[in-house]
Protein backbone atom coordinates (compact mmCIF):
# COMPACT_ATOMS: atom_id res chain seq x y z
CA UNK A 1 143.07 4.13 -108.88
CA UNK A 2 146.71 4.40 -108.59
CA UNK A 3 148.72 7.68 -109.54
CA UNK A 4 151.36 8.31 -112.12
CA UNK A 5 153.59 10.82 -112.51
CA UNK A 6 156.21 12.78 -114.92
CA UNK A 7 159.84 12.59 -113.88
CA UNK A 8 160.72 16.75 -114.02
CA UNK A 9 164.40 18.65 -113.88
CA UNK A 10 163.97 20.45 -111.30
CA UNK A 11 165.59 24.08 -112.00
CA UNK A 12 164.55 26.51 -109.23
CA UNK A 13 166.47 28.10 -107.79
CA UNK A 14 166.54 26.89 -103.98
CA UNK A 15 170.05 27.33 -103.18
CA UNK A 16 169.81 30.76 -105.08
CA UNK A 17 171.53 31.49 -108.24
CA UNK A 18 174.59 32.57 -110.04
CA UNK A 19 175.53 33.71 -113.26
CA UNK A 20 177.44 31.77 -115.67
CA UNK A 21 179.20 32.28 -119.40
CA UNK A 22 176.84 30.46 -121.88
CA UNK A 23 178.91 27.29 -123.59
CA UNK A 24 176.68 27.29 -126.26
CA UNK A 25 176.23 30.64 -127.01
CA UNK A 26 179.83 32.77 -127.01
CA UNK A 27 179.29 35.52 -124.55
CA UNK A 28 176.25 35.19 -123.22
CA UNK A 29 175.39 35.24 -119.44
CA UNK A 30 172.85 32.78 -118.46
CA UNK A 31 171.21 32.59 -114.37
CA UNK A 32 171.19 29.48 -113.18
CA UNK A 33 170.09 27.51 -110.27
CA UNK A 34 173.36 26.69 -107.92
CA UNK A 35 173.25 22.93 -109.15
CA UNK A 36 175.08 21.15 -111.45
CA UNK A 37 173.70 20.75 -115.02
CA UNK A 38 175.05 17.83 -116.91
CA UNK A 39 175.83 17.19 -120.59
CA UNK A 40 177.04 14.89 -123.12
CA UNK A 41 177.62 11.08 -122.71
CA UNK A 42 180.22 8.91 -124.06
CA UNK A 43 182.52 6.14 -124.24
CA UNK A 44 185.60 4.86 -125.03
CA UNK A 45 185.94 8.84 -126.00
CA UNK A 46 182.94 8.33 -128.87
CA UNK A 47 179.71 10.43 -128.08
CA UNK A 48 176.63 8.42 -127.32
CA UNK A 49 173.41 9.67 -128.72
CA UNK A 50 171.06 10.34 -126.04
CA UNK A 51 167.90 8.77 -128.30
CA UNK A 52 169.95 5.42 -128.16
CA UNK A 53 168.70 5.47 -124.32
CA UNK A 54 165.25 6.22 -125.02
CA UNK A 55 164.50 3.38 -126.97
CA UNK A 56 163.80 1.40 -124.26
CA UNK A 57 166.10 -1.53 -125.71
CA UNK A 58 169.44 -2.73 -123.88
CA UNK A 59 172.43 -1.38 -125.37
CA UNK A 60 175.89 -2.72 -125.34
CA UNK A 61 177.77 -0.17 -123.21
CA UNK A 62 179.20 -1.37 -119.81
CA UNK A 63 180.75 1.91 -118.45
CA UNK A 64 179.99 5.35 -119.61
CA UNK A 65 180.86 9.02 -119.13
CA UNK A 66 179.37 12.14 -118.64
CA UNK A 67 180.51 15.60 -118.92
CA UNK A 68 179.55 18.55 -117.10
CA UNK A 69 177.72 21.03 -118.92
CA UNK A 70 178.14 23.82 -115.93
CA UNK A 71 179.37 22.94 -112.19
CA UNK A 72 177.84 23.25 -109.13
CA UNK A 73 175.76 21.18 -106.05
CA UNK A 74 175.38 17.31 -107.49
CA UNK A 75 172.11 16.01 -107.54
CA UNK A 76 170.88 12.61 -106.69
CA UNK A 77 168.73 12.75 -110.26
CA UNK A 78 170.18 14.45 -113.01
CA UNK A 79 167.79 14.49 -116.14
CA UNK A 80 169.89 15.01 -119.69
CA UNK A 81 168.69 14.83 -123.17
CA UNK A 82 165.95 12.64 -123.64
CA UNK A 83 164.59 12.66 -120.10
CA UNK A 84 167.65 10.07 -119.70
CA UNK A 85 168.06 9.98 -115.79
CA UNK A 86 171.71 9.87 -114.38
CA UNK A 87 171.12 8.54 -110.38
CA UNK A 88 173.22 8.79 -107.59
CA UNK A 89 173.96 5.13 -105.83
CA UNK A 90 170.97 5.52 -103.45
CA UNK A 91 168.45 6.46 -105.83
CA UNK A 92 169.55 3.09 -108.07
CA UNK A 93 169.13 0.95 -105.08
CA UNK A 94 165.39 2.52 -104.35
CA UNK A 95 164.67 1.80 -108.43
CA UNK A 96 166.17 -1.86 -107.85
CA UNK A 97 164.21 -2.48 -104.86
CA UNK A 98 160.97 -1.27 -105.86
CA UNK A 99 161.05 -2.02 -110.08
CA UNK A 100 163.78 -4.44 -110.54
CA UNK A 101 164.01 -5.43 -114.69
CA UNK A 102 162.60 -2.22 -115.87
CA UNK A 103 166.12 -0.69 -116.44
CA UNK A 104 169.60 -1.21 -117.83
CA UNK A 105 171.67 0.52 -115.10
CA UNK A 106 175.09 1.83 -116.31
CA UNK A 107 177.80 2.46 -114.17
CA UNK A 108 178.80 5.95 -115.15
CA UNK A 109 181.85 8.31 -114.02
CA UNK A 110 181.10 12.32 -113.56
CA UNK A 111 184.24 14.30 -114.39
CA UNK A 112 186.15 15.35 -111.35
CA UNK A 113 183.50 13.19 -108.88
CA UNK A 114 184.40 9.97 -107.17
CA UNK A 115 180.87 9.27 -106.28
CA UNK A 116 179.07 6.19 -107.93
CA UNK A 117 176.64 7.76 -110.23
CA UNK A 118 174.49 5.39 -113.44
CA UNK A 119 173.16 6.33 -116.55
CA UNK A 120 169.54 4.64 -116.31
CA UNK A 121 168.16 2.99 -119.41
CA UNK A 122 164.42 2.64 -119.25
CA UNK A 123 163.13 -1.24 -120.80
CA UNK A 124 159.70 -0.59 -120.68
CA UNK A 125 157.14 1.38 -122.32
CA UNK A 126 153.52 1.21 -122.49
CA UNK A 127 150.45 2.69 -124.40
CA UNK A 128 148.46 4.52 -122.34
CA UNK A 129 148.34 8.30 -123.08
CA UNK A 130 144.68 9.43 -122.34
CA UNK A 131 144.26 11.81 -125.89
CA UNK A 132 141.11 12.44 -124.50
CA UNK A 133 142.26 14.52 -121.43
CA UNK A 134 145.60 15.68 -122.90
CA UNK A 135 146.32 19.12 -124.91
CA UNK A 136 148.80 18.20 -127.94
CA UNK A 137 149.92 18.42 -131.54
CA UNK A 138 150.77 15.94 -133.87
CA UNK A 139 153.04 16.01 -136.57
CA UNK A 140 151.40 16.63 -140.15
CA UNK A 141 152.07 16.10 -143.85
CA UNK A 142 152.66 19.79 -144.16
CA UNK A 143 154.76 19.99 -141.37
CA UNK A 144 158.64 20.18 -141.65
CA UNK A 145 159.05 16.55 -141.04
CA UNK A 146 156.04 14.80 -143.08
CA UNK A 147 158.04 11.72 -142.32
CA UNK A 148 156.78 11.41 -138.40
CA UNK A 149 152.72 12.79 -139.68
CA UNK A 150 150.56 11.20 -136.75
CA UNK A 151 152.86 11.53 -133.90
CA UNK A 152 153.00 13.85 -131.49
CA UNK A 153 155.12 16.88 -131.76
CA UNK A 154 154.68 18.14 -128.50
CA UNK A 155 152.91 17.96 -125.25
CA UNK A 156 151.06 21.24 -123.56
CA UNK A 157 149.28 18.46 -120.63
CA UNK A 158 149.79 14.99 -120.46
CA UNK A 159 147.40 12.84 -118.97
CA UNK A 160 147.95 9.01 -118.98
CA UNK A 161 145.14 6.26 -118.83
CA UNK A 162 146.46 4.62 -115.23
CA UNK A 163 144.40 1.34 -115.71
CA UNK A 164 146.28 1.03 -119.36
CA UNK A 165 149.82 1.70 -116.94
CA UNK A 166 148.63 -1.71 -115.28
CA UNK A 167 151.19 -1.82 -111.91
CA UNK A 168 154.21 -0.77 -113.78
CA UNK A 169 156.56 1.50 -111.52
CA UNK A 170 158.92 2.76 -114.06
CA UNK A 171 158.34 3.36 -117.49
CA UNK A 172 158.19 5.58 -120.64
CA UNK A 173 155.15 6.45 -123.06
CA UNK A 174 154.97 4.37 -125.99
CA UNK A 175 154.54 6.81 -128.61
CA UNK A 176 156.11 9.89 -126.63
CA UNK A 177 159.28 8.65 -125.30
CA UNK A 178 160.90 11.72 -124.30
CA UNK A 179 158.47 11.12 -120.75
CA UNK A 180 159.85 9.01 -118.11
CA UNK A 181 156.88 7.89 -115.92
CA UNK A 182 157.01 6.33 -112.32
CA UNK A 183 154.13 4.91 -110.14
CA UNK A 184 152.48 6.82 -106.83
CA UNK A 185 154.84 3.84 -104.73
CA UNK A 186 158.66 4.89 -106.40
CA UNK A 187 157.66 8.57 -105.91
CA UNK A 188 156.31 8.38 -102.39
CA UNK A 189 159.99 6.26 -101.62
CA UNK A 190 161.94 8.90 -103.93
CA UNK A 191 160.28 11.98 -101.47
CA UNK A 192 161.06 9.82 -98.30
CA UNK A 193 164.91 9.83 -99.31
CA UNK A 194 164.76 13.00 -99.48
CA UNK A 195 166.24 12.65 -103.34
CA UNK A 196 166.88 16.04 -105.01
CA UNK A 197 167.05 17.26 -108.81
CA UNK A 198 163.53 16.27 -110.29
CA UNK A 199 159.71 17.47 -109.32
CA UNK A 200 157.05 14.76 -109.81
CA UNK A 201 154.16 15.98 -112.27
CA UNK A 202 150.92 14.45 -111.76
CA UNK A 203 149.73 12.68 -114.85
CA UNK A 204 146.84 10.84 -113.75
C-alpha cells in the first residue's frame, strides 16, 4: 500500500538559533531557528487572504508578493498560513514533473531576493481521513462557532485512508484543508534534492 505524508515547517534549530524582537508582540524576545520565516501575501499592494489558497480553486492572481516576517537562511519550502507552500524554482519543477495539474503555481517575489520563488495553490482535495485511526475534535453546537458543528476543530493524529488517496501525489484533505498531503514518490524525490524547510509526517 502506498504511503502518504503531512507537509511540516520545519523549525529546529539546525543552523542554531538567535534571538529576535517579536513583530507581533511589542518587546518581546522570541528564539528562533536561523531561517527565514515568511509572512503576509499580496498584490497590487492589497493583502491576500491566505484561506483564498486553500480552497483548492484557481484564483485570478498572476504575480504575487510576500513579505518577510523575520530574516534569515531561505528555504526551498516555506509553509505560511494555511499550510500554503511558497517553493523555490527547483522544488516547482520536481512538483511539475511528478504531479503536473494538481497546482496553480504563482510566480511570487520575496522582498530583497532575486531568486524565483511561487506561491503554490493546491487543486485537489480528496476524502479520505481514516476517523477510525485518527485522535480529533469536532466542532459542536455549544462550541464558540455552532456555525462549523461537525467539522473538525483540530487534529491531535491524522491518519488518512491511502486506498481512498487513490495515486494522487499532491493534495489536501477534503474536510481539513489546513493539511497539505504528498505521495511516498514526491517525498522520496523532495529528500533526494536535498530540499530544506519542511519534515514529512507519516499519515498512513
Amino acid at each position: 500500500m502506498s504511503k502518504y505524508f503531512q507537509l511540516v515547517d520545519d523549525v529546529s534549530p539546525k543552523a542554531g538559533v538567535r534571538t529576535v524582537v517579536s513583530r507581533s508582540l511589542p518587546k518581546r524576545e522570541l528564539n528562533l531557528p536561523k531561517r527565514w520565516f515568511l509572512d503576509r501575501i499580496t498584490s497590487d499592494g492589497k493583502r491576500v487572504e491566505p484561506w483564498m489558497l486553500e480552497e483548492c480553486g484557481e484564483v485570478g492572481y498572476k504575480t504575487l508578493d510576500v513579505r518577510i516576517q523575520y530574516e534569515g537562511e531561505p528555504l526551498d519550502i516555506t509553509l505560511i498560513a494555511r499550510g500554503v507552500p511558497v517553493v523555490a524554482e527547483r522544488v516547482f519543477q520536481i512538483l511539475a514533473e511528478i504531479s503536473p495539474g494538481s497546482f496553480q503555481c504563482i510566480p511570487a517575489s520575496i522582498e530583497s531576493h532575486t531568486e524565483k520563488y511561487y506561491v503554490i495553490n493546491t487543486l485537489k482535495k480528496i476524502k479520505c481521513v481514516d476517523e477510525t485511526r485518527s485522535y480529533f475534535d469536532k466542532w459542536t453546537k455549544e462550541s464558540t462557532r455552532p456555525d462549523l458543528a461537525g467539522e473538525y476543530k483540530t487534529f491531535y493524529e491524522l491518519r488518512i485512508d491511502a486506498r481512498a488517496a487513490g495515486k494522487a501525489d499532491l493534495f489536501r484533505l477534503d474536510g481539513w484543508l489546513n493539511a497539505v498531503i504528498i505521495s511516498e514518490r514526491l517525498k522520496d524525490a523532495l529528500e533526494a534534492a536535498g530540499t530544506s524547510g519542511v519534515t514529512f509526517k507519516d499519515v498512513t
